[in-house]
N, C-alpha and C. Protein backbone atom coordinates (compact mmCIF):
# COMPACT_ATOMS: atom_id res chain seq x y z
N UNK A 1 -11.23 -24.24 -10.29
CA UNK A 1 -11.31 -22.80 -10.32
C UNK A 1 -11.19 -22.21 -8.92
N UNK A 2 -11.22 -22.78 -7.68
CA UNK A 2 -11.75 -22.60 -6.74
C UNK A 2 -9.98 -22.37 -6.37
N UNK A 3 -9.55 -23.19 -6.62
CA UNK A 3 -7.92 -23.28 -5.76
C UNK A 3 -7.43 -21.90 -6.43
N UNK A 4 -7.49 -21.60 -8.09
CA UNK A 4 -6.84 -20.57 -8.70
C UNK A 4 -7.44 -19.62 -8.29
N UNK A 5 -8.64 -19.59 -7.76
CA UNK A 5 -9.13 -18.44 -6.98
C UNK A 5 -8.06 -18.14 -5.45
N UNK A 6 -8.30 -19.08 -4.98
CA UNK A 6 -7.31 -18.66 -3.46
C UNK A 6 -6.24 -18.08 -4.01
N UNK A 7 -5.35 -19.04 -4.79
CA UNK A 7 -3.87 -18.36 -5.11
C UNK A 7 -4.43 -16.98 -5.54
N UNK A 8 -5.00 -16.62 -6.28
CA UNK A 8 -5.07 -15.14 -6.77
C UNK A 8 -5.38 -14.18 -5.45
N UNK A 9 -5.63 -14.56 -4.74
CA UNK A 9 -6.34 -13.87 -3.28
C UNK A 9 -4.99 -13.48 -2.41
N UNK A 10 -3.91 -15.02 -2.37
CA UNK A 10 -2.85 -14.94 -1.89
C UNK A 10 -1.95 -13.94 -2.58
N UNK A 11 -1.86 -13.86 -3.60
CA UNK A 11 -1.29 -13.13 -4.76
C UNK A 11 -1.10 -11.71 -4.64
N UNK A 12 -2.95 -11.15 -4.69
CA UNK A 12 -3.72 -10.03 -4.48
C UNK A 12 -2.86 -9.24 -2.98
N UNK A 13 -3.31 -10.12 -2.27
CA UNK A 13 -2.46 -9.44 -0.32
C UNK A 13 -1.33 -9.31 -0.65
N UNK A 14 -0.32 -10.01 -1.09
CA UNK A 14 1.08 -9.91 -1.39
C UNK A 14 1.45 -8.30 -2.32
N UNK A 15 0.37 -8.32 -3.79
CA UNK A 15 0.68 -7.42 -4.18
C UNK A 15 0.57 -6.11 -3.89
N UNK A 16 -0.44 -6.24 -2.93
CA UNK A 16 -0.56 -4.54 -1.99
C UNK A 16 0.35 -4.68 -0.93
N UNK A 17 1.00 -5.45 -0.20
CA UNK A 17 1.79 -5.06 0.98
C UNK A 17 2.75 -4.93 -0.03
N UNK A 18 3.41 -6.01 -0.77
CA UNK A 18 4.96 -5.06 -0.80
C UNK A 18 4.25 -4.80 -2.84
N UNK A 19 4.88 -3.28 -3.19
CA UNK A 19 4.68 -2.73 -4.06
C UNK A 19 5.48 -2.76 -5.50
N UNK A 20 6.37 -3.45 -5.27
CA UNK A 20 7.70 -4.33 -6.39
C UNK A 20 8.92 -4.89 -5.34
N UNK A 21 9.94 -4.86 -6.10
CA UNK A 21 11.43 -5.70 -5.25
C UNK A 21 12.15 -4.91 -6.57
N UNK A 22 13.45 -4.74 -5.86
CA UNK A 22 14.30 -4.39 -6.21
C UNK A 22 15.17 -5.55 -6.86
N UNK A 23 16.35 -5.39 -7.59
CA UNK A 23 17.30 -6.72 -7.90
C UNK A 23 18.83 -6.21 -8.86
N UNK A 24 20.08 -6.25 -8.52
CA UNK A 24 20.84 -5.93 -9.38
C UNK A 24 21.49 -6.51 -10.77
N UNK A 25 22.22 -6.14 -11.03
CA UNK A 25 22.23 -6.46 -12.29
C UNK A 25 23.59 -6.25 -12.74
N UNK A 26 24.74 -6.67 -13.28
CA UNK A 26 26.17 -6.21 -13.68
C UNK A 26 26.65 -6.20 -15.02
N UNK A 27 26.94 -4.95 -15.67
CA UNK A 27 27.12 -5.08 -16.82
C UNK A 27 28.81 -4.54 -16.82
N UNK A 28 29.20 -5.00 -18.26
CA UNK A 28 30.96 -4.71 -18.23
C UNK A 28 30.62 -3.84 -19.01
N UNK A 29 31.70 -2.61 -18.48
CA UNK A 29 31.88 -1.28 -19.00
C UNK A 29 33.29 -0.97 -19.86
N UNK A 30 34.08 -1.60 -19.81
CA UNK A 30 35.38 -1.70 -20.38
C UNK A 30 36.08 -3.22 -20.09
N UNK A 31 36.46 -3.57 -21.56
CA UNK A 31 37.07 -5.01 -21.75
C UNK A 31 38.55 -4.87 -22.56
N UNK A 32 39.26 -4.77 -21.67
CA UNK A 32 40.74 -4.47 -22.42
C UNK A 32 42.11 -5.58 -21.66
N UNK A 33 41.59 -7.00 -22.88
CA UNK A 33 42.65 -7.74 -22.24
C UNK A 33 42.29 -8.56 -20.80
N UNK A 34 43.42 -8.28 -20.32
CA UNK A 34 43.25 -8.65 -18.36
C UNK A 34 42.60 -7.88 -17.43
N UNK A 35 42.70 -6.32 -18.22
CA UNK A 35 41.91 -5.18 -17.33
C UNK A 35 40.11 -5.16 -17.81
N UNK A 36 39.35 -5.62 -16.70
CA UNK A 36 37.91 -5.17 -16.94
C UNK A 36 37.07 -4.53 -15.83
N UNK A 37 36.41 -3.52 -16.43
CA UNK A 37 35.75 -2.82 -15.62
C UNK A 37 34.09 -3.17 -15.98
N UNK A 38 33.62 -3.27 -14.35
CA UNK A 38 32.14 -3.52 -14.56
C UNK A 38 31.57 -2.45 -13.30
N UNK A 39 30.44 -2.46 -13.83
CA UNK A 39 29.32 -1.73 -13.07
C UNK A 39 28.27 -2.38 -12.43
N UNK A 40 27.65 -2.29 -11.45
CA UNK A 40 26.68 -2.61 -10.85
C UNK A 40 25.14 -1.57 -10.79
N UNK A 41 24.18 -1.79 -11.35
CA UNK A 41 23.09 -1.49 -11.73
C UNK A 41 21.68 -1.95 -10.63
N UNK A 42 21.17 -1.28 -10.06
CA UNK A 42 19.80 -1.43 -9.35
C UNK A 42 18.72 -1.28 -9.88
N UNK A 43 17.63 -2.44 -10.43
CA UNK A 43 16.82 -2.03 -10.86
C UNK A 43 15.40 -2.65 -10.23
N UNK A 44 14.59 -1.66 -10.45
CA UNK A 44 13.48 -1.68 -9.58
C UNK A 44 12.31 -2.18 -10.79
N UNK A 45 11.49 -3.31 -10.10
CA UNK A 45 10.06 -4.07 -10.89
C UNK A 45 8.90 -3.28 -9.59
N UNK A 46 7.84 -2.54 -10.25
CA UNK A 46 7.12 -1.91 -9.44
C UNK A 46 5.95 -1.98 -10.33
N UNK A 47 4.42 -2.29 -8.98
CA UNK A 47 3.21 -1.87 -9.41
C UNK A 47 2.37 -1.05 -8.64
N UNK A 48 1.38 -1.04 -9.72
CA UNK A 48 0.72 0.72 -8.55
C UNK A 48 -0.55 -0.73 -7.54
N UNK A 49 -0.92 0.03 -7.05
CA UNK A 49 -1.19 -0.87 -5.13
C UNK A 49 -2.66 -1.61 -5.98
N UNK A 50 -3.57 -0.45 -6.83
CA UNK A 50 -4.99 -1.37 -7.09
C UNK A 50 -4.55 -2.25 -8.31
N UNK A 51 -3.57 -2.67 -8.92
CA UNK A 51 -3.04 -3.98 -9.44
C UNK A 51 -3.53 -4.62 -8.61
N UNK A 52 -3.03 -4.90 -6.88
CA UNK A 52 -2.95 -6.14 -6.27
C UNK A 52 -4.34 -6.31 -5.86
N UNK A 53 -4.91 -4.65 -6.05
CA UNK A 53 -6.94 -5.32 -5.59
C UNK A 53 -7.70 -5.69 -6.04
N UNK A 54 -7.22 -5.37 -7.81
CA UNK A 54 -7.93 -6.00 -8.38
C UNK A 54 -8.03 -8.01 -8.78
N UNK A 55 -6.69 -8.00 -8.88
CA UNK A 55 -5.99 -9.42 -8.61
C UNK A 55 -6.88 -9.86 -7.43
N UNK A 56 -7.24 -9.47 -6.05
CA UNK A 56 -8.00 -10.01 -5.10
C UNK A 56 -9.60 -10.24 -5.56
N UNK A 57 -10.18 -9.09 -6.01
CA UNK A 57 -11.22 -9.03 -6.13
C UNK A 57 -11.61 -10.15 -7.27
N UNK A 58 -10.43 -10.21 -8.59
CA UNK A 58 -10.82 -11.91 -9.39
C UNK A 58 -10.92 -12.73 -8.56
N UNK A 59 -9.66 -12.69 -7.85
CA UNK A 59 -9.39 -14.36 -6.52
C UNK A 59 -10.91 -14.82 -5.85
N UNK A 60 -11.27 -13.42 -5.21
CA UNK A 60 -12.44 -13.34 -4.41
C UNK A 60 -13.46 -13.93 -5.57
N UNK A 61 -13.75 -13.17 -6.77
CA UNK A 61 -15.27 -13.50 -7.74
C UNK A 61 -15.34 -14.96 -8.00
N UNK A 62 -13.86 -15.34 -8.20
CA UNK A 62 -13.27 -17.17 -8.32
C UNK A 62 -14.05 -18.06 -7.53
N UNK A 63 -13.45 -17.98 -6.42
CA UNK A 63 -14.02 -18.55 -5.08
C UNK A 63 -15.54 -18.30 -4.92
N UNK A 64 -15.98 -17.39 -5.10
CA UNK A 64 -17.46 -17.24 -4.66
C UNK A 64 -18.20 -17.99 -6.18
N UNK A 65 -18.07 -17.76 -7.16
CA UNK A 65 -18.39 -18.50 -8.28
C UNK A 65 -18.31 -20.43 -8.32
N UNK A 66 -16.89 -20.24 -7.77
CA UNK A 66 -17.11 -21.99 -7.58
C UNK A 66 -17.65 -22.42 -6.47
N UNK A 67 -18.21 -21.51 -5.20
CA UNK A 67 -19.38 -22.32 -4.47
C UNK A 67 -20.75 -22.37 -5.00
N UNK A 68 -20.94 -21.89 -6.09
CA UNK A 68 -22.79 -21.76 -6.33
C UNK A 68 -22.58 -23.50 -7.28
N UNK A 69 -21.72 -23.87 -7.83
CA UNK A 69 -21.79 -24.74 -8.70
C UNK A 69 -22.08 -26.20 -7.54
């Protein structure tokens, strides 16, 4: 419990500095034959900042729980 605690801690810092990532995506817009047209799409994965504190604050309860044992 103690290690899945750190990772969640590591996790937690990560998820408050950066707030999602971006990533594209290509979909075909017209398929006629030899002629195809595609598009390129940006889409954004985003969380709000106390996601990542609360994620710390488990990491943290983790760790402090598996030293009393």
């Amino acid at each position: 419990m103690r290690n899945f605690g750190i990772v969640l801690i590591i996790i937690g810092i990560l998820m408050m500095i950066f707030t999602g990532f971006n990533f594209q995506t290509e979909k075909k817009v017209v398929d006629l034959g030899p002629l195809e047209i595609n598009r390129k799409e940006n889409n954004r994965v985003g969380w709000p900042t106390y996601a990542g504190g609360l994620v710390l604050l488990g990491g943290i309860g983790l760790v402090v729980m598996g030293r009393k044992k």
